[in-house]
Structure formats: structure tokens, C-alpha cells
Protein backbone atom coordinates (compact mmCIF):
# COMPACT_ATOMS: atom_id res chain seq x y z
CA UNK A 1 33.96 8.48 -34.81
CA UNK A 2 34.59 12.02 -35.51
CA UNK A 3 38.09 13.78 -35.43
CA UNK A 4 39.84 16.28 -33.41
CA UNK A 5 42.73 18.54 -35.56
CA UNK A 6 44.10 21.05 -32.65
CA UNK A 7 45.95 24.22 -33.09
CA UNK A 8 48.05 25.17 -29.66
CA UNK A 9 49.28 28.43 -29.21
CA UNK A 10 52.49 27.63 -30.34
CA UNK A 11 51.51 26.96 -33.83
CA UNK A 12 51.76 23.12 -33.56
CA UNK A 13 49.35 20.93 -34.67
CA UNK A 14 47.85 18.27 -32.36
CA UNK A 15 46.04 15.30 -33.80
CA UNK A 16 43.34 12.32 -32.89
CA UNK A 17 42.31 10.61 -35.37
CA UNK A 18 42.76 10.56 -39.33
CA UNK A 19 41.87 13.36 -41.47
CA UNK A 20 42.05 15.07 -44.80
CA UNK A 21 42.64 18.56 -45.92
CA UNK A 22 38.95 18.82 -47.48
CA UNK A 23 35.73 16.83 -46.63
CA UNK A 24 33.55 14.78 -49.07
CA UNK A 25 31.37 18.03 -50.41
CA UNK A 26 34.81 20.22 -51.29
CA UNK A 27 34.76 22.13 -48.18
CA UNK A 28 37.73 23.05 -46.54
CA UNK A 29 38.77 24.87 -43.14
CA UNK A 30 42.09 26.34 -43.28
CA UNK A 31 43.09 26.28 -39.48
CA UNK A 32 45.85 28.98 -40.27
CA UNK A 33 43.62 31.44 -41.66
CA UNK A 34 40.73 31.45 -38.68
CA UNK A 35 43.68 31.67 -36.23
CA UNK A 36 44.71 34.69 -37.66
CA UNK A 37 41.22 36.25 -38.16
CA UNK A 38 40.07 35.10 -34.75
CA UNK A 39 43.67 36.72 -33.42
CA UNK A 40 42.65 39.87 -35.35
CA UNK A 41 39.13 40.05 -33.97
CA UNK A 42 40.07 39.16 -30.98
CA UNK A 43 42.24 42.71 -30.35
CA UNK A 44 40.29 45.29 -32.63
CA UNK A 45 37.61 44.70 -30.09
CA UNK A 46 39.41 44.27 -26.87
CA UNK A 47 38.65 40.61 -25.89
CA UNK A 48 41.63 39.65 -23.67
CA UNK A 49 41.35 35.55 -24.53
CA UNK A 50 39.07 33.10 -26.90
CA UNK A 51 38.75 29.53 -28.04
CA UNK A 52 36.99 28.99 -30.88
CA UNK A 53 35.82 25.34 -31.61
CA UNK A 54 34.34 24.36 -35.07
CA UNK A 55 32.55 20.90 -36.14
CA UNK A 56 32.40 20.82 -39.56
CA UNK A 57 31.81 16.99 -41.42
CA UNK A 58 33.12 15.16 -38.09
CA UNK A 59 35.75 17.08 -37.78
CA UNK A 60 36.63 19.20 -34.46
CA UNK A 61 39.03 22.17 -34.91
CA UNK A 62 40.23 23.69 -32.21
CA UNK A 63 41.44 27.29 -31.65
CA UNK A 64 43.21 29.52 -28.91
CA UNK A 65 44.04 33.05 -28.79
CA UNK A 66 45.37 35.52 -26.63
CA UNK A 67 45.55 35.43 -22.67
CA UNK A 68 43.15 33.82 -19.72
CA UNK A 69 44.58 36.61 -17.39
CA UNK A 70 45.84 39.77 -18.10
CA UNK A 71 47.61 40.11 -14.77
CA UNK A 72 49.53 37.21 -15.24
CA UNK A 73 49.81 36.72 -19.11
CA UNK A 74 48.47 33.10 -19.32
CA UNK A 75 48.05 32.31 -22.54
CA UNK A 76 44.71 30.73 -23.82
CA UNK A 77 45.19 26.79 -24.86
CA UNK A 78 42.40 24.62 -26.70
CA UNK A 79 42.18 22.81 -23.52
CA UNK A 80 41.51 25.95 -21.24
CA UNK A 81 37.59 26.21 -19.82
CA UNK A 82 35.51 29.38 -19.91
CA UNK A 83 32.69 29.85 -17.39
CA UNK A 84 29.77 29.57 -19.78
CA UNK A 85 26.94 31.22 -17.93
CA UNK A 86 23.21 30.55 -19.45
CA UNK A 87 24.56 28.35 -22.42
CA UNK A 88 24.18 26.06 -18.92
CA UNK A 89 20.22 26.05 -19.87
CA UNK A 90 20.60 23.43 -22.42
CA UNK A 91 22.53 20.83 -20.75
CA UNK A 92 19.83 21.03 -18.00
CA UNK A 93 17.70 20.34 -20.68
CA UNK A 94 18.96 17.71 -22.30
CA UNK A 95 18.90 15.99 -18.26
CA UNK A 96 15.57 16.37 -17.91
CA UNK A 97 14.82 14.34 -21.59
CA UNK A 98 17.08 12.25 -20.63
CA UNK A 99 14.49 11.38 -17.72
CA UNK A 100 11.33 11.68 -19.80
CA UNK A 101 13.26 8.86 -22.20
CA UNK A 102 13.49 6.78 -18.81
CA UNK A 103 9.96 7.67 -18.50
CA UNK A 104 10.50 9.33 -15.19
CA UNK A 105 8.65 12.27 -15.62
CA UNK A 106 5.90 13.91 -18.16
CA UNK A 107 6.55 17.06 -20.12
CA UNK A 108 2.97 18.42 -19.49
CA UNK A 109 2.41 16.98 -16.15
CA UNK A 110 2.31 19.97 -13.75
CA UNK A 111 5.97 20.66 -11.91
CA UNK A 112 4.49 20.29 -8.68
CA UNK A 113 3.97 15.99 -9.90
CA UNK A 114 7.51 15.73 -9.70
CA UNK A 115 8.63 18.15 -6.93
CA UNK A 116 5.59 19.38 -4.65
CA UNK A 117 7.85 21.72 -3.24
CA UNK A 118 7.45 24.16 -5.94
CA UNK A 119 5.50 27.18 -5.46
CA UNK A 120 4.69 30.48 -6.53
CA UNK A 121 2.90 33.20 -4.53
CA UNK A 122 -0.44 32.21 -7.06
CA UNK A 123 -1.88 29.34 -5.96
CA UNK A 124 -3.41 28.44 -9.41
CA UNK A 125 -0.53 29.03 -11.17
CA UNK A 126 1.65 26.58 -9.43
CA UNK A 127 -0.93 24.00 -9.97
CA UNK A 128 -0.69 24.70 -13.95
CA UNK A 129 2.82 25.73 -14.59
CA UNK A 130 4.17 22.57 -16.38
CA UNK A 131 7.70 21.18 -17.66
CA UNK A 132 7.62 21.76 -20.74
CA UNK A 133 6.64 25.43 -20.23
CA UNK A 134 9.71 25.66 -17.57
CA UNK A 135 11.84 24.21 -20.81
CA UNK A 136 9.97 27.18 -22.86
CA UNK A 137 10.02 30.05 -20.93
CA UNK A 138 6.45 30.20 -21.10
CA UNK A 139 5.67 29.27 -17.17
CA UNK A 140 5.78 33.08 -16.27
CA UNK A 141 8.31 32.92 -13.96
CA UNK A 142 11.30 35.39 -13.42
CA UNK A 143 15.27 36.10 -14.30
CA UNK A 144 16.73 37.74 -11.75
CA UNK A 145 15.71 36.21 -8.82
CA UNK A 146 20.26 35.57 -7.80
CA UNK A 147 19.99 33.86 -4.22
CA UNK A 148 22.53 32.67 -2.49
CA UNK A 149 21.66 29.39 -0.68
CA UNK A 150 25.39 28.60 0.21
CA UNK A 151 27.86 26.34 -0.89
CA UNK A 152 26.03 23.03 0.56
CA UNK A 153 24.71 19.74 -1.50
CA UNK A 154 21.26 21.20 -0.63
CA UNK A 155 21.92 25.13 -1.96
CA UNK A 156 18.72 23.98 -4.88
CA UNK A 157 16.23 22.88 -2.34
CA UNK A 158 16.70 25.97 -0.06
CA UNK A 159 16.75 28.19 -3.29
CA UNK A 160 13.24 26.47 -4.82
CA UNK A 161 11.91 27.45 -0.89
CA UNK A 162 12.99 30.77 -1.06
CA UNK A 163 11.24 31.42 -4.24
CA UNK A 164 7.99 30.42 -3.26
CA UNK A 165 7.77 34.50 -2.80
CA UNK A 166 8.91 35.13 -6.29
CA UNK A 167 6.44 36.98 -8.03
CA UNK A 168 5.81 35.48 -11.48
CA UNK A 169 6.67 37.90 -14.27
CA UNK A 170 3.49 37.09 -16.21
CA UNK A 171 0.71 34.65 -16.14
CA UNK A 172 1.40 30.79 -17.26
CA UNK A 173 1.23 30.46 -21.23
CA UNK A 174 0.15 34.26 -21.99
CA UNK A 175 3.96 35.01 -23.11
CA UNK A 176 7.43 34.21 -23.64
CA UNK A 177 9.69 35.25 -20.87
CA UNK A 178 12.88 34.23 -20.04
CA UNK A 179 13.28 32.53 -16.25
CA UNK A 180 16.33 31.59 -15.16
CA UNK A 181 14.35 30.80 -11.74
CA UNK A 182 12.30 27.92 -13.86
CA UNK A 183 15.82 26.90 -14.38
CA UNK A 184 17.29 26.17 -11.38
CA UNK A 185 13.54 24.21 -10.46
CA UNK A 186 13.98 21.76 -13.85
CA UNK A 187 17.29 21.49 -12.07
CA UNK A 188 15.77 20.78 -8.54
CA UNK A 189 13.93 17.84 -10.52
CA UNK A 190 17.19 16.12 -12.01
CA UNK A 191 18.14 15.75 -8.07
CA UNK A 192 14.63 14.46 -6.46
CA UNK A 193 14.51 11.94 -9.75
CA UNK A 194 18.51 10.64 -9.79
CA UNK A 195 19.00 10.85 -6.39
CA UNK A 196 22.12 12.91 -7.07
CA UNK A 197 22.95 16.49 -6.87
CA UNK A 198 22.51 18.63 -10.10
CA UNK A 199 26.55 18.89 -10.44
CA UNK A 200 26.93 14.97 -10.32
CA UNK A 201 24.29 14.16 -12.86
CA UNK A 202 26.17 16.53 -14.99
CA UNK A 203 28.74 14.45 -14.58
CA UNK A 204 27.02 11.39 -14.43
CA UNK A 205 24.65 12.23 -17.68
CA UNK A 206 26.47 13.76 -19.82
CA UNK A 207 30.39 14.57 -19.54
CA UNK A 208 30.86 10.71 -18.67
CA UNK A 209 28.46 9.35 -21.50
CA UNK A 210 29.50 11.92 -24.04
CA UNK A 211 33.40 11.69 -22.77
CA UNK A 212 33.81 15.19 -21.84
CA UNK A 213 36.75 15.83 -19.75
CA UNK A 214 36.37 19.44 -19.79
CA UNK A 215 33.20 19.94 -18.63
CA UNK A 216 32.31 20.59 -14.68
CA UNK A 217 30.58 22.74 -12.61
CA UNK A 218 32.37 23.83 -9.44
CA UNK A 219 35.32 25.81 -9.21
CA UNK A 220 37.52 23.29 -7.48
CA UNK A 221 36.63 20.82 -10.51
CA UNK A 222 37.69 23.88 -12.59
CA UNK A 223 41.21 24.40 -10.91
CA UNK A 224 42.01 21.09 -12.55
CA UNK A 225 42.45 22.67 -15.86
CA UNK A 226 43.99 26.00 -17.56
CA UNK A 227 40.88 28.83 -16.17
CA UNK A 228 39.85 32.03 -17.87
CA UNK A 229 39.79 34.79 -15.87
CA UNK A 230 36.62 37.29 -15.92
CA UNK A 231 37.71 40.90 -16.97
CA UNK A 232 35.38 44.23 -17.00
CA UNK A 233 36.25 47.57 -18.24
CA UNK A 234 34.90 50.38 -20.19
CA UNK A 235 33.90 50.25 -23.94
CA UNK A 236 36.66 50.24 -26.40
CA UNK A 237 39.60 49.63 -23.98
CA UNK A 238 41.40 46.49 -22.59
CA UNK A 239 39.04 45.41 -19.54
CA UNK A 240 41.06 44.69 -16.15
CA UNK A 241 40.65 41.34 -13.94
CA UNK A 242 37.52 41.12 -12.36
CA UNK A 243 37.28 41.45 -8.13
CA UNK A 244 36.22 38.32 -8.57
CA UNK A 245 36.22 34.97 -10.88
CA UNK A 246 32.80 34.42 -10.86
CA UNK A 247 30.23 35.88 -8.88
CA UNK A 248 26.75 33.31 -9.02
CA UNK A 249 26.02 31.33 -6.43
CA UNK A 250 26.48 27.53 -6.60
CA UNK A 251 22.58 27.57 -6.65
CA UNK A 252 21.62 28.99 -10.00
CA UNK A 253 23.97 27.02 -11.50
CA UNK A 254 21.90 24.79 -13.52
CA UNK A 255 20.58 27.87 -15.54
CA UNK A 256 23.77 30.02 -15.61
CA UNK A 257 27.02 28.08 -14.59
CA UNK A 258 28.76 25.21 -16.10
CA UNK A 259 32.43 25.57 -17.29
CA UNK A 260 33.95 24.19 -20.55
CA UNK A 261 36.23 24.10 -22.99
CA UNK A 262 35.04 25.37 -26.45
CA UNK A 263 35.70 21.70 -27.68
CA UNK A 264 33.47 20.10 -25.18
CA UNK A 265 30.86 22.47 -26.20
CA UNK A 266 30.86 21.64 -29.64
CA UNK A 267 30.95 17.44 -28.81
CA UNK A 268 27.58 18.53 -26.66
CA UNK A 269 26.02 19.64 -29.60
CA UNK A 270 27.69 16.88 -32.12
CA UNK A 271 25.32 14.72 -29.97
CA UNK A 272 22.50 16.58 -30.74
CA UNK A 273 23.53 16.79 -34.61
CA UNK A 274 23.73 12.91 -34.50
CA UNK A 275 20.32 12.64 -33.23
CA UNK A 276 21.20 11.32 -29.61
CA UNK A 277 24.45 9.69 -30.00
CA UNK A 278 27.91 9.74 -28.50
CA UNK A 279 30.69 9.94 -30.45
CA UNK A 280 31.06 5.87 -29.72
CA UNK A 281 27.46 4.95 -30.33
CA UNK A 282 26.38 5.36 -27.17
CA UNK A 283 22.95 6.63 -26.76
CA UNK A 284 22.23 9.76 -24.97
CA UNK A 285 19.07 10.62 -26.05
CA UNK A 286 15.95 9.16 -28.21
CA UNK A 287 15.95 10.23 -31.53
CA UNK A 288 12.61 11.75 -30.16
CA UNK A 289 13.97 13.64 -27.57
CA UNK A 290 16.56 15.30 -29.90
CA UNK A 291 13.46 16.45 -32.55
CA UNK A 292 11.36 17.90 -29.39
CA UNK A 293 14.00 19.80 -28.37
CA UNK A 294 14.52 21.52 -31.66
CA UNK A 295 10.55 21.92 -32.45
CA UNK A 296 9.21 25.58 -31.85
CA UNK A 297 7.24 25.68 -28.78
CA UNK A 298 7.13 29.63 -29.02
CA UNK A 299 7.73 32.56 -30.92
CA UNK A 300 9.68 35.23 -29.28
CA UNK A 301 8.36 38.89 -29.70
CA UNK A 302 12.50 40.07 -29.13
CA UNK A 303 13.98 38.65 -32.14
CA UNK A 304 17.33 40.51 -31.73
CA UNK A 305 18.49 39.83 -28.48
CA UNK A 306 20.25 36.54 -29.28
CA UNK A 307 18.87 36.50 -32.97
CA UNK A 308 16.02 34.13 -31.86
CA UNK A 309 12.95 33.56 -33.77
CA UNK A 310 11.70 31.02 -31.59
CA UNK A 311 12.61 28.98 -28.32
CA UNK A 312 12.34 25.42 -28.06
CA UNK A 313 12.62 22.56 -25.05
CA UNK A 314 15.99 24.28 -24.25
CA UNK A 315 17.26 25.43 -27.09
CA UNK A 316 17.20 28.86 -29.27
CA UNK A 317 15.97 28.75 -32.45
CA UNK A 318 16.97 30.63 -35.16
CA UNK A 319 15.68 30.88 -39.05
CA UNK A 320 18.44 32.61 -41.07
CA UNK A 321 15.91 32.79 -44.47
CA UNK A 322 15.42 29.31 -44.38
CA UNK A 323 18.29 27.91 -42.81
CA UNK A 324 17.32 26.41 -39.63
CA UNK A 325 19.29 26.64 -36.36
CA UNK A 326 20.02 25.68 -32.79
CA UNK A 327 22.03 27.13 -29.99
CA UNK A 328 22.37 29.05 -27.23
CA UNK A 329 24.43 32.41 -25.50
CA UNK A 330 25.69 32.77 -22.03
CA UNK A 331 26.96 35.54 -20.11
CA UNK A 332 29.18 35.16 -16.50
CA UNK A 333 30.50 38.43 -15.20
CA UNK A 334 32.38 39.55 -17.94
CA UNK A 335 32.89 36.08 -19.96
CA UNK A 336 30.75 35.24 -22.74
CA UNK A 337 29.60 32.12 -24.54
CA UNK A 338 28.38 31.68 -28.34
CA UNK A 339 27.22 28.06 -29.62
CA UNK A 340 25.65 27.55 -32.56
CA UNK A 341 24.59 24.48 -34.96
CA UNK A 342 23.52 23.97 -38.53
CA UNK A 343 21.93 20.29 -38.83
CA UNK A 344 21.44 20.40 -42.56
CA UNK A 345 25.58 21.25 -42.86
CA UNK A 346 26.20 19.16 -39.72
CA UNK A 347 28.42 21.74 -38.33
CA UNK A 348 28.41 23.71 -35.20
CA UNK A 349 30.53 26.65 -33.90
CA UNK A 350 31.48 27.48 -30.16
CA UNK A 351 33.98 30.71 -29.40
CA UNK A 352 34.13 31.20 -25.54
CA UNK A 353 35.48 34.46 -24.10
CA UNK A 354 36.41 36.61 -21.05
CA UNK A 355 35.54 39.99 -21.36
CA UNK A 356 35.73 43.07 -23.78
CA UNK A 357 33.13 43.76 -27.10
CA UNK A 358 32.68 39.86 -26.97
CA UNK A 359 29.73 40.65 -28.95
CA UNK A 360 31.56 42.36 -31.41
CA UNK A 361 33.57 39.04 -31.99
CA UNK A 362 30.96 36.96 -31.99
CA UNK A 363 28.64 38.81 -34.35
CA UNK A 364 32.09 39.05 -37.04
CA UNK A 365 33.49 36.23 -36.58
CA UNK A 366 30.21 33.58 -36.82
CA UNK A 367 29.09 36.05 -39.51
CA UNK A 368 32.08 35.04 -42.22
CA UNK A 369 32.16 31.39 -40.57
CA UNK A 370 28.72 30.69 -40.94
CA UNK A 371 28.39 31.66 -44.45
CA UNK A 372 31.36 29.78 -45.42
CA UNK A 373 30.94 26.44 -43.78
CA UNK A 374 26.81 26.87 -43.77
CA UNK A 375 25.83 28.62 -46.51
CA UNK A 376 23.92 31.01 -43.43
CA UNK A 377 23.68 34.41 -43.48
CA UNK A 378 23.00 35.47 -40.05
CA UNK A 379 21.27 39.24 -39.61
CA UNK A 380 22.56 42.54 -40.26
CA UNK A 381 22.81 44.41 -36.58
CA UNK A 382 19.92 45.68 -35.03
CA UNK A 383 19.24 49.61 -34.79
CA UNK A 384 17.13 52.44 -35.62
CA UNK A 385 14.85 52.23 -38.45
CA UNK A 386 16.28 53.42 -41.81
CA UNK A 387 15.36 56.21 -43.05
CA UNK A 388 14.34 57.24 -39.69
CA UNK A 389 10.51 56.36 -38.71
CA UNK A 390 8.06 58.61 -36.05
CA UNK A 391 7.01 56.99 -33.21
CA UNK A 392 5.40 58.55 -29.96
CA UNK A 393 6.70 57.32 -26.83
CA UNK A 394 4.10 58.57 -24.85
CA UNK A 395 1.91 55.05 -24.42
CA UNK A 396 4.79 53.24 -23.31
CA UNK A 397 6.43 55.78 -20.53
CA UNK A 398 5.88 54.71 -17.22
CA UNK A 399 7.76 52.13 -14.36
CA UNK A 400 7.93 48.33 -15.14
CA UNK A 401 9.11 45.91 -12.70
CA UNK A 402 9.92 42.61 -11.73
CA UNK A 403 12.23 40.64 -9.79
CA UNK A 404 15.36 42.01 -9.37
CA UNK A 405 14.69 44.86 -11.94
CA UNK A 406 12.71 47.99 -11.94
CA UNK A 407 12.77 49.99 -16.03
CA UNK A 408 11.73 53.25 -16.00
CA UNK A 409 10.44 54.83 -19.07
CA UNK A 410 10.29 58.64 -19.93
CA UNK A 411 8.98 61.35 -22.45
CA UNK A 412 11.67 64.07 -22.95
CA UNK A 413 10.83 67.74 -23.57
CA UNK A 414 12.26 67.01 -27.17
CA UNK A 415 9.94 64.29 -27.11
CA UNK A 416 12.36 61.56 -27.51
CA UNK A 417 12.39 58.69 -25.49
CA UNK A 418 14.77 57.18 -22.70
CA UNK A 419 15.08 54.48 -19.92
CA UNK A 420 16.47 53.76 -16.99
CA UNK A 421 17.20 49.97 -16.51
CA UNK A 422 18.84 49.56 -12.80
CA UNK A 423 19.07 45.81 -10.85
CA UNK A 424 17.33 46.38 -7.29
CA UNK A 425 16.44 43.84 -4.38
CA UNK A 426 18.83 40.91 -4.64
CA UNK A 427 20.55 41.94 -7.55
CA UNK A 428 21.36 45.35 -6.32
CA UNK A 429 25.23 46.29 -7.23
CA UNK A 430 25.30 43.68 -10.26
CA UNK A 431 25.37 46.65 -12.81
CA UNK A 432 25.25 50.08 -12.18
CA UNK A 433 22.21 51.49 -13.48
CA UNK A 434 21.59 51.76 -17.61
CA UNK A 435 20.63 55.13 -19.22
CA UNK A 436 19.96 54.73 -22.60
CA UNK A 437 18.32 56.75 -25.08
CA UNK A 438 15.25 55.70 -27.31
CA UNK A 439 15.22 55.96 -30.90
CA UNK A 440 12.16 54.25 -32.97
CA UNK A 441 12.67 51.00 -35.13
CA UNK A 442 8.92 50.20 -35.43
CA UNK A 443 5.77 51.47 -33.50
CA UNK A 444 6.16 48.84 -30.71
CA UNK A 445 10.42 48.26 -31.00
CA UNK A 446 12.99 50.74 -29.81
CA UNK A 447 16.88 50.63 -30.05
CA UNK A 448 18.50 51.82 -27.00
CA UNK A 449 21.74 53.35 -26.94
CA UNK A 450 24.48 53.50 -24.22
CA UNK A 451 23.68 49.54 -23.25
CA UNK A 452 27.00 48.80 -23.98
CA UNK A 453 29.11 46.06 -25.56
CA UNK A 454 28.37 43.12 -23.14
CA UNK A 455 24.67 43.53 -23.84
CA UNK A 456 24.29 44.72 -27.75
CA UNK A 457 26.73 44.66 -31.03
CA UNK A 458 25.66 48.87 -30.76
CA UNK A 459 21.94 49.11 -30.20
CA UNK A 460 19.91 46.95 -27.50
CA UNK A 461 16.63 45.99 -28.63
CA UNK A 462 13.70 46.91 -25.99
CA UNK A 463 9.94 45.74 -27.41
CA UNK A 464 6.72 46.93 -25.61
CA UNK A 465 4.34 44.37 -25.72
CA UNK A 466 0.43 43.33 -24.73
CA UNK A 467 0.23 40.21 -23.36
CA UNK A 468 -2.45 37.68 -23.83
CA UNK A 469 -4.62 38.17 -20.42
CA UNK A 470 -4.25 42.15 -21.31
CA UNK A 471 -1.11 43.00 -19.49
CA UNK A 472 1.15 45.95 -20.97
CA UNK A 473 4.97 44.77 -20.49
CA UNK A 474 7.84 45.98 -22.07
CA UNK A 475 11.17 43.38 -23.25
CA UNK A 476 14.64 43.99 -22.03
CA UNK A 477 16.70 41.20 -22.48
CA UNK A 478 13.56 38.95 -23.19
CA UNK A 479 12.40 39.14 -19.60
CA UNK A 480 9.00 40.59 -20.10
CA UNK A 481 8.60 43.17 -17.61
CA UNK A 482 4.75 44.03 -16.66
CA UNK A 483 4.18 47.73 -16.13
CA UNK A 484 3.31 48.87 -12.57
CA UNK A 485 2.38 52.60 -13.66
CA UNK A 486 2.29 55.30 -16.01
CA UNK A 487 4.14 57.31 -13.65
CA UNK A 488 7.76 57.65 -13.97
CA UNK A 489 8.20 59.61 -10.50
């Protein structure tokens, strides 16, 4: 059974279990010394509150800084919970192989085997899409498609309904893009196969077999524990309370909301490390299960974004020059969520935020603890190409859309290049609209500027792309986004 050293915000140490001061290989984490590192991070780039959770040779080390609110001064403890927005995608995953180890449902049967109330508006395409390409983001279908379906036990079958209208982003199998909407159907699935709703077998599946106390999915589960307040603000300045805690709808939340401590988030993936086992032996998943999740289904043509160089059943994938990887990022109105896990140094690293240049953080802080604990040396930021490189914008201006999105690309009389990215239909007033100037990495990649921190470290990566059936698309975010016209009126 693996140990849990905690460091409170008072400075005192909390402790389950036996430990020593160094593991087995000579390794040693110095509590004291990421505290104040994290606590230095932490303000230089304006984060009002993190917990930082580290696994490193069955050891958990726990780590709090700064405040959950900054109207009230609440100070961040290793037991306060973070919404964790997308980093939800994986623990819907790991559901749905829970059910294909009960042999409840097929990876590549088609979705509509196990829940023939999925549809698209293409006929043919519903009929193909499988779940494994759901898992993959390779079923085509879209992002942004945020409905509200209320707050009732049946908010996923009234929001798999509505998007029977959703246009797909791209054709089944022809590309990588990533659908939140194929999401919230996998989760749809868990329900019609356990008979529950997707926030009990959460529950039911996971926090209870894995014994996770600080992992739920509502907000009045939430109000149970210490909670981190959202914040938004400008660039380089301390970001004020949000209007609101958390603004997605109880019906996405199986691809964007479940709320956790950092801890819990690392014992998640501890399971995965120990190839489908709780902490107390108890099996989760089939050794199986845990190896298909991890095995590239797909190679991403955005490699930047989240530092992916493939996606999995679930999970990210990264290669950090031979170093293989796992994990996942999240994003929840202004809180941010970072996990990431090293099998071949059995250690994994969670830091959980709530607003600011959480990027920033992230990007320093898993940089130095990564190459310490891993031996991984994750990559330099992305941005222009240097020296600089000459690249004509010209092929790629024109309007792109999808659900929930519409990027407009245009030529400049200086001929450089810029786009507009702006959230229309139901996602209308999420963002304000994104102006951001074009500067050439590579003939087909572009760093765009003026993104700001919660999207990029400084540069956002945006990739224009041909898909397999032919269609021209460009990547934001690695949604692939089919042009409409080579008009930019």
C-alpha cells in the first residue's frame, strides 16, 4: 500500500503510513523545497491558489499554496477540490473499460449497438461511428456543442437528442478531432449499461473502489469539502472572482466536469501505473484494459496544444525523446488542471489551479519536476520559427466553422497573417472574440499571438491541415475546423 506524507498550510506535516526520507533508487523529494518553488511560481504568474500532488515510488506528497478565494482569503489545503474540467475525459474512460472488462459492450461495435439513440445529421456516419473512435477523437464529432439540458437525472439523454442536429466536424476516421460531444455520448452509455446515472457510477466505479473521498461531480457533493473559487482577469495581473463558480451544465459533465483534490487525482492514475489495481488490491481494471488505454490509436497533427504526440482510449500521449507518457489537461472557467504520469519511473504529477498564467505554472513547474523525479525533459515552448521562416498565408485565408465556433482567416496588406477566433450559436458570450496575429513556424503551422495565458505558455499553435476524404481544415485547440470559404467577408 502506498503512502501519503502531507504538507498543510501551516507548515505541519501530516502522515499515513511509514516512510523514509529517500526511496530504494536514491531519489529524494524534499517537500520544503517544492513548497517554496510552487509558492514562488504560484505569484510571479498570478495564480491565486494550487495543490500540487506528486507520486513518486508509492509515495503521495501533497502540496497547498495560496488562497481558494480572493474575496474571502481562504487559504488552499491538500484536502481542498478544484473543478477539473476535461481531465473528466479519462475517468469516463476508464468506465466504459470497466464495462468492456464485464463484457458489456465492444470497442468497435458501432455506438448506436449500445445506445440507438445516437445520431448525427449523416445517416451513414452514425451507423459507423464506433467506441473506440468516440475514446479517440476520431468519430468526427464536435467540441463546442455546451447545451444545457437542466439539472434533472435525465440532463444526458435530452442532451444526446438534442445533438442529433450536431453537424460532425469531419468525416468518421479521416482525422483527429477533439469532441467533447462524443464525450458526454460514451457517458450516455455508462447510464443505459449500469442502470445508474453518469455521477453515481462515478461514484460507484471508481471513487468507492479506488477510495477516493475527494472526488464528485455535483456542486452540492462539492460543498462538502474546502472549494476553489474560479477567478478571470487580464494577463499579468491578479484575476478577480468569477460571476460565477462554474458555468457547464450538469450535462457535459462526463467530458468536462468532475471535481477533485490534487491527491485523488494522482491515486486515479496510481491505478493506472499499477496496471488496474487499487491501492488494496482491488481490481479496477484488466491488465488489458490499462495497456489499450495507453496504446496510440492516433497521431495528432497539433502537437503543442497539450504537448501530445498521440491520443489513446482516453488518454494523451506524450513521447518526451523516448520517455513515454500519459495524462491529461482540463480547463473550467478560469481553473485549470495538469496530470501527468511516467510508468517507467512510476511517478505521476497533478497541480490543480484557479485562475491566472496557470499555464505558466504548469509548463515551470512540471518542467524542473519532471526532469528530476523522471529523468523527462518535456518541450521547449512553442513559437515562431527561429531564425524566422517565409510562409504565404494566402492558401489558408478564408472562414472555417463548426459548432459553436466560426475562425476567420485573413491576408494583411503587409502580407502577414491574422485570425479571428469568436464562440457563436450556443457558446456565444463564453469568450469574447480572439484576434491574434500570424507569424510562420512551418509551411502548414502558425503561432498566434494575443491568445492569452489560459490558452498558450505565449504563442497558440493553429495547424492547417488536409484531411483524408480531401477536406481543407485548419486546428485551433485540436478541434479541426473544415473551411466553409475562401472568403473572409
Amino acid at each position: 500500500m502506498s503512502n501519503t506524507v502531507n504538507w498543510d498550510a501551516a507548515g505541519d506535516w501530516n502522515v499515513r503510513g511509514s516512510w523514509g526520507s529517500a526511496d530504494s533508487s536514491g531519489r529524494r523529494f524534499s517537500v520544503a523545497r517544492w513548497q517554496a518553488r510552487l509558492d514562488e511560481l504560484r505569484a510571479a504568474h498570478h495564480v491565486p491558489g494550487a495543490s500540487l500532488a506528486v507520486l513518486v515510488d508509492g509515495q503521495v506528497y501533497e502540496i497547498a499554496s495560496g488562497v481558494l478565494h480572493r474575496g474571502t482569503g481562504a487559504a488552499v489545503t491538500n484536502d481542498s477540490v478544484f473543478l477539473c474540467g476535461s481531465v473528466a475525459k479519462v475517468y469516463t474512460a476508464t468506465m466504459i473499460m470497466r464495462l468492456v472488462d464485464l463484457g458489456k459492450l465492444d470497442l468497435d461495435a458501432p455506438v448506436v449497438d449500445a445506445l440507438p439513440e445516437f445520431a448525427t445529421p449523416d445517416s451513414e456516419a452514425t451507423r459507423r461511428i464506433t467506441i473506440r473512435q468516440l475514446l479517440s477523437h476520431t468519430g468526427g464529432v464536435t467540441n463546442d456543442f455546451n447545451h444545457d439540458t437542466g439539472r434533472g437525472d435525465d440532463c444526458l439523454t435530452e442532451y444526446v437528442r438534442a445533438a442529433r442536429d450536431v453537424a460532425l466536424d469531419c468525416a468518421p476516421g479521416t482525422a483527429m478531432s477533439y469532441g467533447s460531444l462524443g464525450y458526454v455520448v460514451l457517458g450516455r452509455v455508462i447510464e443505459v449499461l449500469t442502470g445508474k446515472t453518469w455521477d453515481q457510477a462515478v461514484h460507484d466505479l471508481l471513487a468507492a473502489p479506488l477510495g477516493l473521498e475527494h472526488l464528485v461531480t455535483l456542486p452540492e457533493q462539492a460543498l462538502r469539502f474546502r472549494v476553489a473559487m474560479s477567478h478571470l482577469g487580464e494577463a499579468g495581473a491578479d484575476p478577480d472572482p468569477a460571476p460565477e463558480w462554474d458555468l457547464m451544465p450538469r450535462s457535459v459533465a462526463p467530458a468536462a466536469r468532475v471535481i477533485s483534490s490534487a491527491g485523488d487525482m494522482v491515486r486515479f492514475a496510481r491505478m493506472h501505473l499499477d496496471g488496474g489495481l487499487a491501492a488494496d488490491g482491488t481490481r479496477v481494471l484488466s491488465v488489458e484494459s490499462v495497456a489499450a488505454m495507453r496504446h496510440r490509436e492516433v497521431d495528432v497533427p497539433d502537437k503543442w496544444t497539450v504537448s501530445a504526440d498521440g491520443w489513446g482510449l482516453g488518454w494523451t500521449l506524450y513521447d518526451w525523446d523516448g520517455v513515454k507518457g500519459f495524462g491529461h489537461d482540463g480547463a473550467a472557467i478560469g481553473q485549470y488542471a495538469y496530470l501527468r504520469a511516467v510508468p517507467e519511473a512510476e511517478v505521476a504529477v497533478a497541480l490543480l489551479t484557479n485562475g491566472g498564467g496557470a499555464r505558466q505554472l504548469y509548463a515551470a513547474l512540471f518542467r524542473e519536476l519532471l526532469v528530476e523525479l523522471a529523468d523527462v525533459r518535456m518541450p521547449d515552448p512553442f513559437g515562431p520559427a527561429d531564425p524566422p521562416v517565409a510562409v504565404d498565408i494566402a492558401p489558408f485565408v478564408g472562414t472555417y466553422r463548426r459548432a459553436g465556433v466560426v475562425v476567420t482567416v485573413s491576408k494583411r496588406a503587409d502580407g502577414t497573417g491574422h485570425m479571428r477566433y469568436e464562440f457563436i450559436d450556443g457558446m456565444a458570450g463564453v469568450s469574447p472574440a480572439l484576434s491574434m496575429e500570424l507569424t510562420p513556424v512551418s509551411p502548414t503551422v502558425f503561432a498566434a499571438s494575443g491568445a492569452g495565458p489560459s490558452f498558450s505558455e505565449d504563442y497558440m499553435p493553429v495547424v492547417f491541415a488536409t484531411l483524408a476524404d480531401d477536406t481543407e481544415c485548419c486546428y485551433v485547440g485540436m478541434r479541426a475546423t473544415p473551411k466553409q470559404s475562401a472568403e473572409t467577408a
